[in-house]
PDB file of N, CA and C in Angstrom:
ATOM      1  N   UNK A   1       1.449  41.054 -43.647  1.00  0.00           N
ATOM      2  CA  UNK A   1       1.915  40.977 -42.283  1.00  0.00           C
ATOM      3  C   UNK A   1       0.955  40.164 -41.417  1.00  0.00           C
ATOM      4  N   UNK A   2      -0.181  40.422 -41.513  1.00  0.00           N
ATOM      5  CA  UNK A   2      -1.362  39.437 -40.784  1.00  0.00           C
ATOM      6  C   UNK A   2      -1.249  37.784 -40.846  1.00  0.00           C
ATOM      7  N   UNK A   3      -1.070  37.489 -42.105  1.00  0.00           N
ATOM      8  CA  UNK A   3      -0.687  36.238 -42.524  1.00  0.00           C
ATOM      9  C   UNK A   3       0.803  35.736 -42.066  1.00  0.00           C
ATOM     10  N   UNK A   4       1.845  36.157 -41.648  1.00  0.00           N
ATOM     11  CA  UNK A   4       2.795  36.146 -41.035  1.00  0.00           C
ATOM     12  C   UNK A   4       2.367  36.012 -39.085  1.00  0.00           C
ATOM     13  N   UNK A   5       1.696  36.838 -38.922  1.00  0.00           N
ATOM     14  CA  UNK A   5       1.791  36.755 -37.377  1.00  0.00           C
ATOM     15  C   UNK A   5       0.446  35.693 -37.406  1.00  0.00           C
ATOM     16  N   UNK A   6      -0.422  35.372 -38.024  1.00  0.00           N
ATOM     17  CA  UNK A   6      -1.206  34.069 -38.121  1.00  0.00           C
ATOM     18  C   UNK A   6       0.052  33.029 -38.123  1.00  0.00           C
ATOM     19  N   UNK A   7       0.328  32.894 -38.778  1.00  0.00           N
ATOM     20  CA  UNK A   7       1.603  31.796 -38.357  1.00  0.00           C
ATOM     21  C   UNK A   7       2.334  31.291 -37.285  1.00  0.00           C
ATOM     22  N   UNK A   8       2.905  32.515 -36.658  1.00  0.00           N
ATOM     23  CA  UNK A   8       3.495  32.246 -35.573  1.00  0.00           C
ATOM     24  C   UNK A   8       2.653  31.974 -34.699  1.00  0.00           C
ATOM     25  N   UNK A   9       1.696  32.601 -34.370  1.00  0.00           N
ATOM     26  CA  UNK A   9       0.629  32.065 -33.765  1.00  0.00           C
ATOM     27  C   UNK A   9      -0.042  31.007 -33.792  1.00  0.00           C
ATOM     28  N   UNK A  10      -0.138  30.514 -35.103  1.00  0.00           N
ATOM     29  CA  UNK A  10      -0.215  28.878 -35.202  1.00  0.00           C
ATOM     30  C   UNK A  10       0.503  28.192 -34.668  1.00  0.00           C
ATOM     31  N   UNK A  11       2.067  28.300 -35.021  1.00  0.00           N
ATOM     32  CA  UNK A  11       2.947  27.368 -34.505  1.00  0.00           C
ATOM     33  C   UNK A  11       3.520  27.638 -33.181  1.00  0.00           C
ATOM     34  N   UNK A  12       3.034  28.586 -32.810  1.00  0.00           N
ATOM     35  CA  UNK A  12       3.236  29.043 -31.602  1.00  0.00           C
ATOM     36  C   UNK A  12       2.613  28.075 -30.595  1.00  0.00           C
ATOM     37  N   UNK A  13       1.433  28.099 -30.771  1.00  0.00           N
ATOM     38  CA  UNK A  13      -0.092  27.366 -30.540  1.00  0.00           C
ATOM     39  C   UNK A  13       0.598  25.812 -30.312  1.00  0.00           C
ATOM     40  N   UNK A  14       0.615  25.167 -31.674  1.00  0.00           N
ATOM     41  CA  UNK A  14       1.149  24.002 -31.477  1.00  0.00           C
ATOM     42  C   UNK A  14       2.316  23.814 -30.910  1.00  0.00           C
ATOM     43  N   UNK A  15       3.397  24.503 -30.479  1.00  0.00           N
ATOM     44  CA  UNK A  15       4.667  24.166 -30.091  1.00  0.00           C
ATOM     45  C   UNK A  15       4.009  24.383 -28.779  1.00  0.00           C
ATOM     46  N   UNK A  16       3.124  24.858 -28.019  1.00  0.00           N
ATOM     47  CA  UNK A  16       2.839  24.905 -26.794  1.00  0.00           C
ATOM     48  C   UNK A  16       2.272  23.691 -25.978  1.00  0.00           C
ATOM     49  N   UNK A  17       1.619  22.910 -27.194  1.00  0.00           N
ATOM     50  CA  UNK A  17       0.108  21.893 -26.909  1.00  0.00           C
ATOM     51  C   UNK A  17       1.608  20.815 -27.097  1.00  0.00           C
ATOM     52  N   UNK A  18       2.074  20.800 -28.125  1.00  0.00           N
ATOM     53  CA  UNK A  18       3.447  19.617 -28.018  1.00  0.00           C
ATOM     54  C   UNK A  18       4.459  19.585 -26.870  1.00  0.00           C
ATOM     55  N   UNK A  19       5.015  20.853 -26.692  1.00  0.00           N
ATOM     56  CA  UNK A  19       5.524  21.234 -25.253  1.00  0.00           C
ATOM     57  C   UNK A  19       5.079  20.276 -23.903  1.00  0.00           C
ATOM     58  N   UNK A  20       3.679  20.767 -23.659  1.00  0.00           N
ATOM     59  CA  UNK A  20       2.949  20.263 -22.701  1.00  0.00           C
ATOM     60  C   UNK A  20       2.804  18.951 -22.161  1.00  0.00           C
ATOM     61  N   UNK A  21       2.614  17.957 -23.559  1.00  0.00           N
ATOM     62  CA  UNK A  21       2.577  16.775 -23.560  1.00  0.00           C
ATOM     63  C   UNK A  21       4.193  16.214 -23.397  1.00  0.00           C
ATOM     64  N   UNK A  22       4.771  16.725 -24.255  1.00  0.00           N
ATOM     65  CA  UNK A  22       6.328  15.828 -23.553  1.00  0.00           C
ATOM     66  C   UNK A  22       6.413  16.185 -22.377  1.00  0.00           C
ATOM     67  N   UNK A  23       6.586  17.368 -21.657  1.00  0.00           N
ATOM     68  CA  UNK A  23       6.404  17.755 -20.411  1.00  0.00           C
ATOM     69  C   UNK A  23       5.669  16.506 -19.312  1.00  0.00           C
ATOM     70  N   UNK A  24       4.522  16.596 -19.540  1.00  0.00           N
ATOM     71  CA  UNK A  24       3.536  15.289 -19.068  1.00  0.00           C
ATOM     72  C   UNK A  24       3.554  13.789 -18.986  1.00  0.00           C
ATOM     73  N   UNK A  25       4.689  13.472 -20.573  1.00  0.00           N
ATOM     74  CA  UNK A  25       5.104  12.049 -20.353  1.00  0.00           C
ATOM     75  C   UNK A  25       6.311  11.957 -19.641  1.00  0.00           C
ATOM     76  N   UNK A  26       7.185  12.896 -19.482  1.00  0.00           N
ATOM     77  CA  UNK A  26       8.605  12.673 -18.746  1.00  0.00           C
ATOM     78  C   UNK A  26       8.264  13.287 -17.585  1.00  0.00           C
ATOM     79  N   UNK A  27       7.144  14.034 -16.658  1.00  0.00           N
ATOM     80  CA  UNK A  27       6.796  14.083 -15.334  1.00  0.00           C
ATOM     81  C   UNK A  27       6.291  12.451 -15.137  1.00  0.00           C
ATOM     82  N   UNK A  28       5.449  11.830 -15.460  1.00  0.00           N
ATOM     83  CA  UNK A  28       5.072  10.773 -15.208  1.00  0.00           C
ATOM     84  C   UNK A  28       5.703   9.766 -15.498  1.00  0.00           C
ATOM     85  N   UNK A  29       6.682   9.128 -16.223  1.00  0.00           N
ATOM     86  CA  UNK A  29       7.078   8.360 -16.459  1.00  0.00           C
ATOM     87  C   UNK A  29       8.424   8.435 -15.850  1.00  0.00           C
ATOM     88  N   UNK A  30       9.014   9.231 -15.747  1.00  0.00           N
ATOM     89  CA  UNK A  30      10.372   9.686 -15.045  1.00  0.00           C
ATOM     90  C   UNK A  30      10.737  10.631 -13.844  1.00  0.00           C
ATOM     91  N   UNK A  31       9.542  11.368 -13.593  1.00  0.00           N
ATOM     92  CA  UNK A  31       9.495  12.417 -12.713  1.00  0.00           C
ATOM     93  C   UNK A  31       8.821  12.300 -11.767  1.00  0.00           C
ATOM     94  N   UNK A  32       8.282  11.346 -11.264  1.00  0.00           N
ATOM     95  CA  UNK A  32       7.629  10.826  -9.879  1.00  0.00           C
ATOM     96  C   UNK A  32       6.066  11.208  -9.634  1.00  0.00           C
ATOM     97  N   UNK A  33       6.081  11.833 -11.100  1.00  0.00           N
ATOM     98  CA  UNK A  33       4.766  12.199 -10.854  1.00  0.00           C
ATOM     99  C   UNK A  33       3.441  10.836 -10.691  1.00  0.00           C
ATOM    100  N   UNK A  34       2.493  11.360 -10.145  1.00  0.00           N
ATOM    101  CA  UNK A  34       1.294  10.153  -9.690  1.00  0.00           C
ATOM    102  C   UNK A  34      -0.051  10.950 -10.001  1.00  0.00           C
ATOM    103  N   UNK A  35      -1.172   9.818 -10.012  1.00  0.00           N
ATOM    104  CA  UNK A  35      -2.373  10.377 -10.177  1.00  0.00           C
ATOM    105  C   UNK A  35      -3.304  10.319  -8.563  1.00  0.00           C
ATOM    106  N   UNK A  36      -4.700  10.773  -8.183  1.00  0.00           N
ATOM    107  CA  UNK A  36      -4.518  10.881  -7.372  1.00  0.00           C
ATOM    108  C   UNK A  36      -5.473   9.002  -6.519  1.00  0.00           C
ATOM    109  N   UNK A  37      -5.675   8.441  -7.838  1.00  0.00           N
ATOM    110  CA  UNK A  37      -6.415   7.378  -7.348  1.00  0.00           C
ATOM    111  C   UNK A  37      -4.744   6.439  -7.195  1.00  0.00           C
ATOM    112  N   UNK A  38      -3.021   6.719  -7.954  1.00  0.00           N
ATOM    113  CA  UNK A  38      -2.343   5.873  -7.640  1.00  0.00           C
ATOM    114  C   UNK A  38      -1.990   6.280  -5.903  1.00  0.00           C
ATOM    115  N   UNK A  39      -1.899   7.199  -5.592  1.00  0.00           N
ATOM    116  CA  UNK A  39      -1.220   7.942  -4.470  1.00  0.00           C
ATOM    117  C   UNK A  39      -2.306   7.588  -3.417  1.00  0.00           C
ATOM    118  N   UNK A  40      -3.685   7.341  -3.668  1.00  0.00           N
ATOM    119  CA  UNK A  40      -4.107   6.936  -2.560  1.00  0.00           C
ATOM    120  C   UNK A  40      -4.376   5.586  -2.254  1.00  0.00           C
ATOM    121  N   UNK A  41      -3.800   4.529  -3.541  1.00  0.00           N
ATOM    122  CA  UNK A  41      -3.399   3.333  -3.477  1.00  0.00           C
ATOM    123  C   UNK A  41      -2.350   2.654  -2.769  1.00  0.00           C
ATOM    124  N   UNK A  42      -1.372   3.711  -2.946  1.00  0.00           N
ATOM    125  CA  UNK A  42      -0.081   3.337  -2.387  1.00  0.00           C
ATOM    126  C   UNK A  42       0.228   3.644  -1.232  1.00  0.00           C
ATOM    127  N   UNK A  43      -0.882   4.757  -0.545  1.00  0.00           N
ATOM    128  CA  UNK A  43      -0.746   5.498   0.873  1.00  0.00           C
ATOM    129  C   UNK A  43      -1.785   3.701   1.434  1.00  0.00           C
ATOM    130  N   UNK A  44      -2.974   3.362   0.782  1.00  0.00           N
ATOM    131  CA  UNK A  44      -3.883   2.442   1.835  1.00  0.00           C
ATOM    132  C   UNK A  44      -2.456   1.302   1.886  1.00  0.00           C
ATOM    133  N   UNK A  45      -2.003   0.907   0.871  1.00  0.00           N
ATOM    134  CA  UNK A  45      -0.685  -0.037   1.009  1.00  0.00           C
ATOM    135  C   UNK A  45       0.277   0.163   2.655  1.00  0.00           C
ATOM    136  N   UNK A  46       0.689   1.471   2.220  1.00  0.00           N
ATOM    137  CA  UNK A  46       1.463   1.828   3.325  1.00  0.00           C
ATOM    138  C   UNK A  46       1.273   1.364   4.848  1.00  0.00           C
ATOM    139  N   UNK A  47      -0.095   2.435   4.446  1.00  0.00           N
ATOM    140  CA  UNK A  47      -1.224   1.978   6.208  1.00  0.00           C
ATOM    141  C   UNK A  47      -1.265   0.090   6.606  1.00  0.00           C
ATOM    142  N   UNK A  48      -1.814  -0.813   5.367  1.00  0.00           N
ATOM    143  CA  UNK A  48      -2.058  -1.810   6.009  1.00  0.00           C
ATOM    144  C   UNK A  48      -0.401  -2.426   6.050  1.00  0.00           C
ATOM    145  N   UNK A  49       0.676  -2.189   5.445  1.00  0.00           N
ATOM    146  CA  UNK A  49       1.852  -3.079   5.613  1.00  0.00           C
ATOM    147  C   UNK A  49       2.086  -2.493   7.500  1.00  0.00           C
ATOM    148  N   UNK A  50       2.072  -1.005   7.530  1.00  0.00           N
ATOM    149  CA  UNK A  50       2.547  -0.822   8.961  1.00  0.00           C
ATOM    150  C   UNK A  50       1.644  -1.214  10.175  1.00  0.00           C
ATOM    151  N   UNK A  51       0.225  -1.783   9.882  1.00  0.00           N
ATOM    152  CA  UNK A  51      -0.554  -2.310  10.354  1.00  0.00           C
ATOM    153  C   UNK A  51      -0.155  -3.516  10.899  1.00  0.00           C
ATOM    154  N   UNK A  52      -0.301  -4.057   9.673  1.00  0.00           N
ATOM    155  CA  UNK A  52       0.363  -5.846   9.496  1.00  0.00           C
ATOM    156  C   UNK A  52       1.710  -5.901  10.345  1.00  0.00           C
ATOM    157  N   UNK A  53       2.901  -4.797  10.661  1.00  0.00           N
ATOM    158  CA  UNK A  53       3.930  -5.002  11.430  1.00  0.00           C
ATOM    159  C   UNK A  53       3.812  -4.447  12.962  1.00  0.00           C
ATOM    160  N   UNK A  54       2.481  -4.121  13.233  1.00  0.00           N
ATOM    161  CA  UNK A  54       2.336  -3.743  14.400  1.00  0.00           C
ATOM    162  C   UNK A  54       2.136  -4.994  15.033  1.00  0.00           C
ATOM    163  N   UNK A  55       0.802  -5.320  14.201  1.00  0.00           N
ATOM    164  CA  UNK A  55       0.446  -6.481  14.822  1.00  0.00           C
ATOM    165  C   UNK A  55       1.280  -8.042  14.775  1.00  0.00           C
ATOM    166  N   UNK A  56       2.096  -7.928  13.990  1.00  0.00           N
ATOM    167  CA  UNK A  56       3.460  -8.881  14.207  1.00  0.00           C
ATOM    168  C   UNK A  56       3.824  -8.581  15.753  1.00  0.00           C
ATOM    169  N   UNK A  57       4.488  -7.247  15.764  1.00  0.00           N
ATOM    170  CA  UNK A  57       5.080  -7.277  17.340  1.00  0.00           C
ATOM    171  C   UNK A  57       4.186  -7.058  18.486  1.00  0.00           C
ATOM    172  N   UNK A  58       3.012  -7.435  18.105  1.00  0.00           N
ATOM    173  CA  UNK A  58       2.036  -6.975  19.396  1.00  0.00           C
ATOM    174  C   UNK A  58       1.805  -8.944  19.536  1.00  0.00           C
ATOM    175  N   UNK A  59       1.657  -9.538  18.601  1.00  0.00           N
ATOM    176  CA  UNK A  59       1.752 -11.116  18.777  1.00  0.00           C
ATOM    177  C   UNK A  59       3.349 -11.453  19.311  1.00  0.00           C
ATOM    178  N   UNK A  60       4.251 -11.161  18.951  1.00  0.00           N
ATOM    179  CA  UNK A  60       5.496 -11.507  19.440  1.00  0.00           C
ATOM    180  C   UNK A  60       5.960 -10.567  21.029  1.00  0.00           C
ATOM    181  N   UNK A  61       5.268 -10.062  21.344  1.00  0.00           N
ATOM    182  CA  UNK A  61       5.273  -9.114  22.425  1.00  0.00           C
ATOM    183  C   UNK A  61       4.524 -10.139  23.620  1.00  0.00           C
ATOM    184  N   UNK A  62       3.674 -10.913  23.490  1.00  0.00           N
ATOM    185  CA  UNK A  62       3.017 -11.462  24.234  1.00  0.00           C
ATOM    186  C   UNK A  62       3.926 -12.728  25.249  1.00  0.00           C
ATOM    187  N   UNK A  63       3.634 -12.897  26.219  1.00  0.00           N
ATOM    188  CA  UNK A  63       4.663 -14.088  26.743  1.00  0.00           C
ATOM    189  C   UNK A  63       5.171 -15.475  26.218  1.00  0.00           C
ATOM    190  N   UNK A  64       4.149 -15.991  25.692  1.00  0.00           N
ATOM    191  CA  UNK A  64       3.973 -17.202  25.346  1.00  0.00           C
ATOM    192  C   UNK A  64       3.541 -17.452  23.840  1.00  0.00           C
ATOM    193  N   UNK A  65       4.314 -16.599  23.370  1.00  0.00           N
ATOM    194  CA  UNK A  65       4.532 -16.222  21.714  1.00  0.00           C
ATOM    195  C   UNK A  65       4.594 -17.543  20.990  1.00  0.00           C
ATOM    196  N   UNK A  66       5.919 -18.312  21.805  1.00  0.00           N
ATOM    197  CA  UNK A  66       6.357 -19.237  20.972  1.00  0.00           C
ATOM    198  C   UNK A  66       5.675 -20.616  20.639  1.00  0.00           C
ATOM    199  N   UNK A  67       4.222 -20.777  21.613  1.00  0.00           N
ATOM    200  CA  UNK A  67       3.177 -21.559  21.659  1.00  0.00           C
ATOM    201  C   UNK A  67       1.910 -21.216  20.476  1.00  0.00           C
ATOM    202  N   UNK A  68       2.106 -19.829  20.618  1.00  0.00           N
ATOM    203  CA  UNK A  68       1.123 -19.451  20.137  1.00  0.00           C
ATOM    204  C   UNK A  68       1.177 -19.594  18.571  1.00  0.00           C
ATOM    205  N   UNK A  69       3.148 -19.301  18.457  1.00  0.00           N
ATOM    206  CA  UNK A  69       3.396 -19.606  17.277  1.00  0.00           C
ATOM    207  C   UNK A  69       2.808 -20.649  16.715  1.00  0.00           C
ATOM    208  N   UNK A  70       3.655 -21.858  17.122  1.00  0.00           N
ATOM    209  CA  UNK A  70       3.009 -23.532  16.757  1.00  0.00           C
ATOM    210  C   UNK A  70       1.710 -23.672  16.415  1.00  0.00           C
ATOM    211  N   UNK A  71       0.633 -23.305  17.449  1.00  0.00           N
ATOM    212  CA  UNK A  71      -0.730 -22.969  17.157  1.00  0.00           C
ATOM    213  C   UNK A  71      -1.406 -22.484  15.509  1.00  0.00           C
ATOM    214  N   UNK A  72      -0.527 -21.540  15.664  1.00  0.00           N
ATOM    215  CA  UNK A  72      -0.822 -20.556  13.885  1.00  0.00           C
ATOM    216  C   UNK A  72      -0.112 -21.610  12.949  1.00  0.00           C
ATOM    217  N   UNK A  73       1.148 -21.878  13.410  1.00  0.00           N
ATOM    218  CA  UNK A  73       1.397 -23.169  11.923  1.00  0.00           C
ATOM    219  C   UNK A  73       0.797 -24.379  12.176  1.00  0.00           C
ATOM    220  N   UNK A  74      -0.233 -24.704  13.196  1.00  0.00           N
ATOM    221  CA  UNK A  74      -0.836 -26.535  12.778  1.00  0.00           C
ATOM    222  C   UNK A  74      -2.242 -25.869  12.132  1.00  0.00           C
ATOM    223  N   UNK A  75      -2.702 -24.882  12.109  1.00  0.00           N
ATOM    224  CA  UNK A  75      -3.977 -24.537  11.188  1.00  0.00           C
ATOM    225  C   UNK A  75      -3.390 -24.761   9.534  1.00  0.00           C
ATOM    226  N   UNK A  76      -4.854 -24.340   9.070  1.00  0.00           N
ATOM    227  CA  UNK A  76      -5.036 -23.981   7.773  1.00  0.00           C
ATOM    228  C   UNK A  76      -4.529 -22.629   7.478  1.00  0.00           C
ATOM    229  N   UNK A  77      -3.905 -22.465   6.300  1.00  0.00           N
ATOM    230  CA  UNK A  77      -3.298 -20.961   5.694  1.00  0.00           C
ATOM    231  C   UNK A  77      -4.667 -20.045   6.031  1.00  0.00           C
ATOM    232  N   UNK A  78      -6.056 -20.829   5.431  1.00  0.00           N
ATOM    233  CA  UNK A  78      -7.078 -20.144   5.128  1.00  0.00           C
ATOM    234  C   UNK A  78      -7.946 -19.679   7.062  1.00  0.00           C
ATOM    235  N   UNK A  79      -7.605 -20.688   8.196  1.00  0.00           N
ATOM    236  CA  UNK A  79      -7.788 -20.384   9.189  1.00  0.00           C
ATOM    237  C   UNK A  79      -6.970 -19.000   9.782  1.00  0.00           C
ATOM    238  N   UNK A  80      -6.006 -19.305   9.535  1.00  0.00           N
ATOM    239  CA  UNK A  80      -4.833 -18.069  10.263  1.00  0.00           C
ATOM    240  C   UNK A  80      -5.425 -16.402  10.511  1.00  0.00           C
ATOM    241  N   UNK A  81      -5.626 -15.944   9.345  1.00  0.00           N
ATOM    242  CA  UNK A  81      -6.253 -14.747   9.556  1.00  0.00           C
ATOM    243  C   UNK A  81      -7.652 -14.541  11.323  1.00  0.00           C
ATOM    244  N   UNK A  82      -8.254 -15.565  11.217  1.00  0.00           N
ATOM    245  CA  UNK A  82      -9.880 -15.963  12.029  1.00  0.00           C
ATOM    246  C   UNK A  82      -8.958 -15.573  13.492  1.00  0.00           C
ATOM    247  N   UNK A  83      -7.913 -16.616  13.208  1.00  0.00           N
ATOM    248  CA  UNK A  83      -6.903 -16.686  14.820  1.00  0.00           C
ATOM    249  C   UNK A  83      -6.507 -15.814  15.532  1.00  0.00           C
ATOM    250  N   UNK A  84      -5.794 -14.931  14.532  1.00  0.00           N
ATOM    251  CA  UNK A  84      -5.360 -13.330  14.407  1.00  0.00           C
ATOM    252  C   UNK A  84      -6.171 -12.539  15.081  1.00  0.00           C
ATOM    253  N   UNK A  85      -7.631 -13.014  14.505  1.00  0.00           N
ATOM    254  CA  UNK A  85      -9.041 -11.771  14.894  1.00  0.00           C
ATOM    255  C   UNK A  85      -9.284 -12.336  16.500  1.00  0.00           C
ATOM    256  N   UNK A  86      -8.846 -13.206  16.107  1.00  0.00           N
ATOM    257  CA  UNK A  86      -9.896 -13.818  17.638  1.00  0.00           C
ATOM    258  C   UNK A  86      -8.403 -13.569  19.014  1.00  0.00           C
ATOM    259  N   UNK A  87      -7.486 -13.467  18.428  1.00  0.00           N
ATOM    260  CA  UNK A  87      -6.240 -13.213  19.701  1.00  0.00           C
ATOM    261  C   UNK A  87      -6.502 -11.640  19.667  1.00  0.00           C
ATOM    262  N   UNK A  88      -7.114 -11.016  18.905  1.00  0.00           N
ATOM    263  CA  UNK A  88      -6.760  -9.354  19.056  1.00  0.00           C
ATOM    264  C   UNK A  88      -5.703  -8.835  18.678  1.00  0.00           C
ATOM    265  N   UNK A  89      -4.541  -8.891  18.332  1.00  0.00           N
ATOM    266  CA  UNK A  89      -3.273  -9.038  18.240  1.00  0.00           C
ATOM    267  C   UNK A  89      -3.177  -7.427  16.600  1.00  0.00           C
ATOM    268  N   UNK A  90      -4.475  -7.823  15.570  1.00  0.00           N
ATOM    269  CA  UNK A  90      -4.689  -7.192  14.710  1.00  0.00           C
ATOM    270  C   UNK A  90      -5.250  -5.748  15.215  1.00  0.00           C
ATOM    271  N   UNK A  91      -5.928  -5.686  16.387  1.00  0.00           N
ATOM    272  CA  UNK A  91      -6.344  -4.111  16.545  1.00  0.00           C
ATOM    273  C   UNK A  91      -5.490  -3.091  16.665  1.00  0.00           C
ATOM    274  N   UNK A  92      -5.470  -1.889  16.360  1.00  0.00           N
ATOM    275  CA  UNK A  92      -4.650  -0.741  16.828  1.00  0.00           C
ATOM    276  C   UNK A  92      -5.317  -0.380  17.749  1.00  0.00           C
ATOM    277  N   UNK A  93      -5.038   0.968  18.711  1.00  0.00           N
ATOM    278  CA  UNK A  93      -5.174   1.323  19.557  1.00  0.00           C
ATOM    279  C   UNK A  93      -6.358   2.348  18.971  1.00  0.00           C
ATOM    280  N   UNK A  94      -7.769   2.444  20.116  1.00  0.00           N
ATOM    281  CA  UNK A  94      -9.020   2.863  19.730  1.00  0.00           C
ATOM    282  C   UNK A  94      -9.529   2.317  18.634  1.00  0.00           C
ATOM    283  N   UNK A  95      -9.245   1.144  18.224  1.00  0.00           N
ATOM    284  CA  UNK A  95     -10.130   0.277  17.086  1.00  0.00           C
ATOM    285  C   UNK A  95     -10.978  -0.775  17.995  1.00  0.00           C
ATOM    286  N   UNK A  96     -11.939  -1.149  17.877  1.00  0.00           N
ATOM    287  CA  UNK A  96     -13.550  -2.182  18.037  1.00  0.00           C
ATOM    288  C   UNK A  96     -13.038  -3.776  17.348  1.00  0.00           C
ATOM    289  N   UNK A  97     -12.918  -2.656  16.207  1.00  0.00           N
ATOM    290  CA  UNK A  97     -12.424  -4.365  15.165  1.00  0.00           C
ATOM    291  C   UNK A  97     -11.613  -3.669  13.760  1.00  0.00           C
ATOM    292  N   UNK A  98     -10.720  -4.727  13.650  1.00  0.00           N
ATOM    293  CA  UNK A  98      -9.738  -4.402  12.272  1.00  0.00           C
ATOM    294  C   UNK A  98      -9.842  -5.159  11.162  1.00  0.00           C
ATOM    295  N   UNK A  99      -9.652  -4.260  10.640  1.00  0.00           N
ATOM    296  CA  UNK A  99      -9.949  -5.047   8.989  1.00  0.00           C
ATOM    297  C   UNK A  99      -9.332  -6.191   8.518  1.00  0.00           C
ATOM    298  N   UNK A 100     -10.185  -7.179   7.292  1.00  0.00           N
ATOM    299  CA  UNK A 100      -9.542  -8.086   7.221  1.00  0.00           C
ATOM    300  C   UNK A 100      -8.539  -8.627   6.626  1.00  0.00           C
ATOM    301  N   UNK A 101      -8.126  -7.696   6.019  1.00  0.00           N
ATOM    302  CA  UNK A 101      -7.038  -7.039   5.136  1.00  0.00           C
ATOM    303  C   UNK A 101      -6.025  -7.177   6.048  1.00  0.00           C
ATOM    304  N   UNK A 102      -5.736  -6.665   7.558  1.00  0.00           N
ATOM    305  CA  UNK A 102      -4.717  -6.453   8.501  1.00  0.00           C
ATOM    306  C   UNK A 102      -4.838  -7.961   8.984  1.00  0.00           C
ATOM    307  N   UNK A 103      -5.588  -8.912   9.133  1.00  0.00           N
ATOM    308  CA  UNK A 103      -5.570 -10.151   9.299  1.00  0.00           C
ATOM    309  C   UNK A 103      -4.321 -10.697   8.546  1.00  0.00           C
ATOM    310  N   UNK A 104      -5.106 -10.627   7.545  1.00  0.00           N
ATOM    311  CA  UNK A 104      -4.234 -11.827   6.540  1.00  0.00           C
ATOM    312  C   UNK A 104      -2.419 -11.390   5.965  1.00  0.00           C
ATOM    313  N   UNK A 105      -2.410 -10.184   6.404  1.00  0.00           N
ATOM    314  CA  UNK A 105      -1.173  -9.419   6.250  1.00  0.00           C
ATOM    315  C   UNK A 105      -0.213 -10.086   7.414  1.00  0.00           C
ATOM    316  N   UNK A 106      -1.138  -9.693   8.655  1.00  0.00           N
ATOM    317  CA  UNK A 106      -0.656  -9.672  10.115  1.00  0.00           C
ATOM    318  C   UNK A 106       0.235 -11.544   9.393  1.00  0.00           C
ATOM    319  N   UNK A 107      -1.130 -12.384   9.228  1.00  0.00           N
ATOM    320  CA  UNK A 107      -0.688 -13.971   8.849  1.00  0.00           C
ATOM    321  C   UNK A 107       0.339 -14.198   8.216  1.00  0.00           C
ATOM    322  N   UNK A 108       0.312 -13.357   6.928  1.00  0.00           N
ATOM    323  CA  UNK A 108       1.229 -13.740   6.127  1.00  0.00           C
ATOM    324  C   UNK A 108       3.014 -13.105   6.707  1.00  0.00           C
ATOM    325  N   UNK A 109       3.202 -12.491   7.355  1.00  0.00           N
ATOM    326  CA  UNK A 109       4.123 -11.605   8.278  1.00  0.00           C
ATOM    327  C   UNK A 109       4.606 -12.776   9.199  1.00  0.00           C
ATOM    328  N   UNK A 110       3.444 -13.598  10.166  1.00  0.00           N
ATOM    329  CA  UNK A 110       3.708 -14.275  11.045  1.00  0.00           C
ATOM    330  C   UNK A 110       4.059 -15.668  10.417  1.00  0.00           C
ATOM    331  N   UNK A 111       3.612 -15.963   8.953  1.00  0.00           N
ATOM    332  CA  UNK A 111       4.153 -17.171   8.345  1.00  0.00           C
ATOM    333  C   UNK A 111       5.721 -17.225   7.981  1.00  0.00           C
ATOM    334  N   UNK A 112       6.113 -15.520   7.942  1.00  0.00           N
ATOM    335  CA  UNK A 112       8.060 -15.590   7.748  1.00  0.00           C
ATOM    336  C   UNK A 112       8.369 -16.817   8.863  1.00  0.00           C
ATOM    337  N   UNK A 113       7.946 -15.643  10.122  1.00  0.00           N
ATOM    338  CA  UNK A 113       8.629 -16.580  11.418  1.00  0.00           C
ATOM    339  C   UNK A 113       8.174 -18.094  11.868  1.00  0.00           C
ATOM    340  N   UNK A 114       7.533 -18.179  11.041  1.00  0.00           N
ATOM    341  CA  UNK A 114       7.546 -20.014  11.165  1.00  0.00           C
ATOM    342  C   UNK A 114       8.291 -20.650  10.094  1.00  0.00           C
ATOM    343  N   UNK A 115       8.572 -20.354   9.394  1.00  0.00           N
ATOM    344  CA  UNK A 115       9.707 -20.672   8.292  1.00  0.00           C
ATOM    345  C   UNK A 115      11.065 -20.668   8.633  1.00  0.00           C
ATOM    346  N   UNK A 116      11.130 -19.890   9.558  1.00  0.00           N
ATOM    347  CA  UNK A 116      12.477 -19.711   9.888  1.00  0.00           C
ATOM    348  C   UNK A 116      12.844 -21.035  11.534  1.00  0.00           C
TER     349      UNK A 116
END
């Protein structure tokens, strides 16, 4: 009888540790599950895209937008961001100075509307 409930207990054992793992690949691969370095990748994403669209409408908010536009397309791609910093346009509210990350976002945002 010992040798019998050793068994089940073995395979008990392993049907648990196998369990677990399919469990683990179909949470993650199918089940939305995340780790916590992806989730705080995708949250800094979040922050700078809604950044980058603030400061779109805080440049298009201004009077004389459509000058300012022209201005941003006779530079360099690689100037645009500097322009951004130096109009303010990139700060949020109680920020000193914004990152340069929200620059080149803010740029690349404001390069749609010169395309168009």
């Amino acid at each position: 009888m010992e040798t019998e409930t050793a068994k089940k207990l073995k395979y008990g054992f392993w049907g648990l540790i196998v369990g677990a793992v399919i469990v683990m690949i179909i949470g993650f691969a199918w089940g939305g599950w995340s780790t916590s370095s992806t989730t705080q990748k995708m949250s800094a994403e979040a922050v700078l895209a809604s950044q980058a669209a603030i400061c779109v409408a805080q440049f298009m908010k201004q009077p004389n937008h459509e000058e300012k536009l022209k201005e941003l397309g006779a530079l360099d791609s690689w100037k645009r961001p500097e322009f951004i910093a130096k109009g303010g346009w990139d700060k949020m509210p109680g920020q000193e100075k914004a990152d340069n990350a929200v620059c080149r976002a803010c740029a690349d945002g404001l390069e749609l509307l010169l395309k168009k």
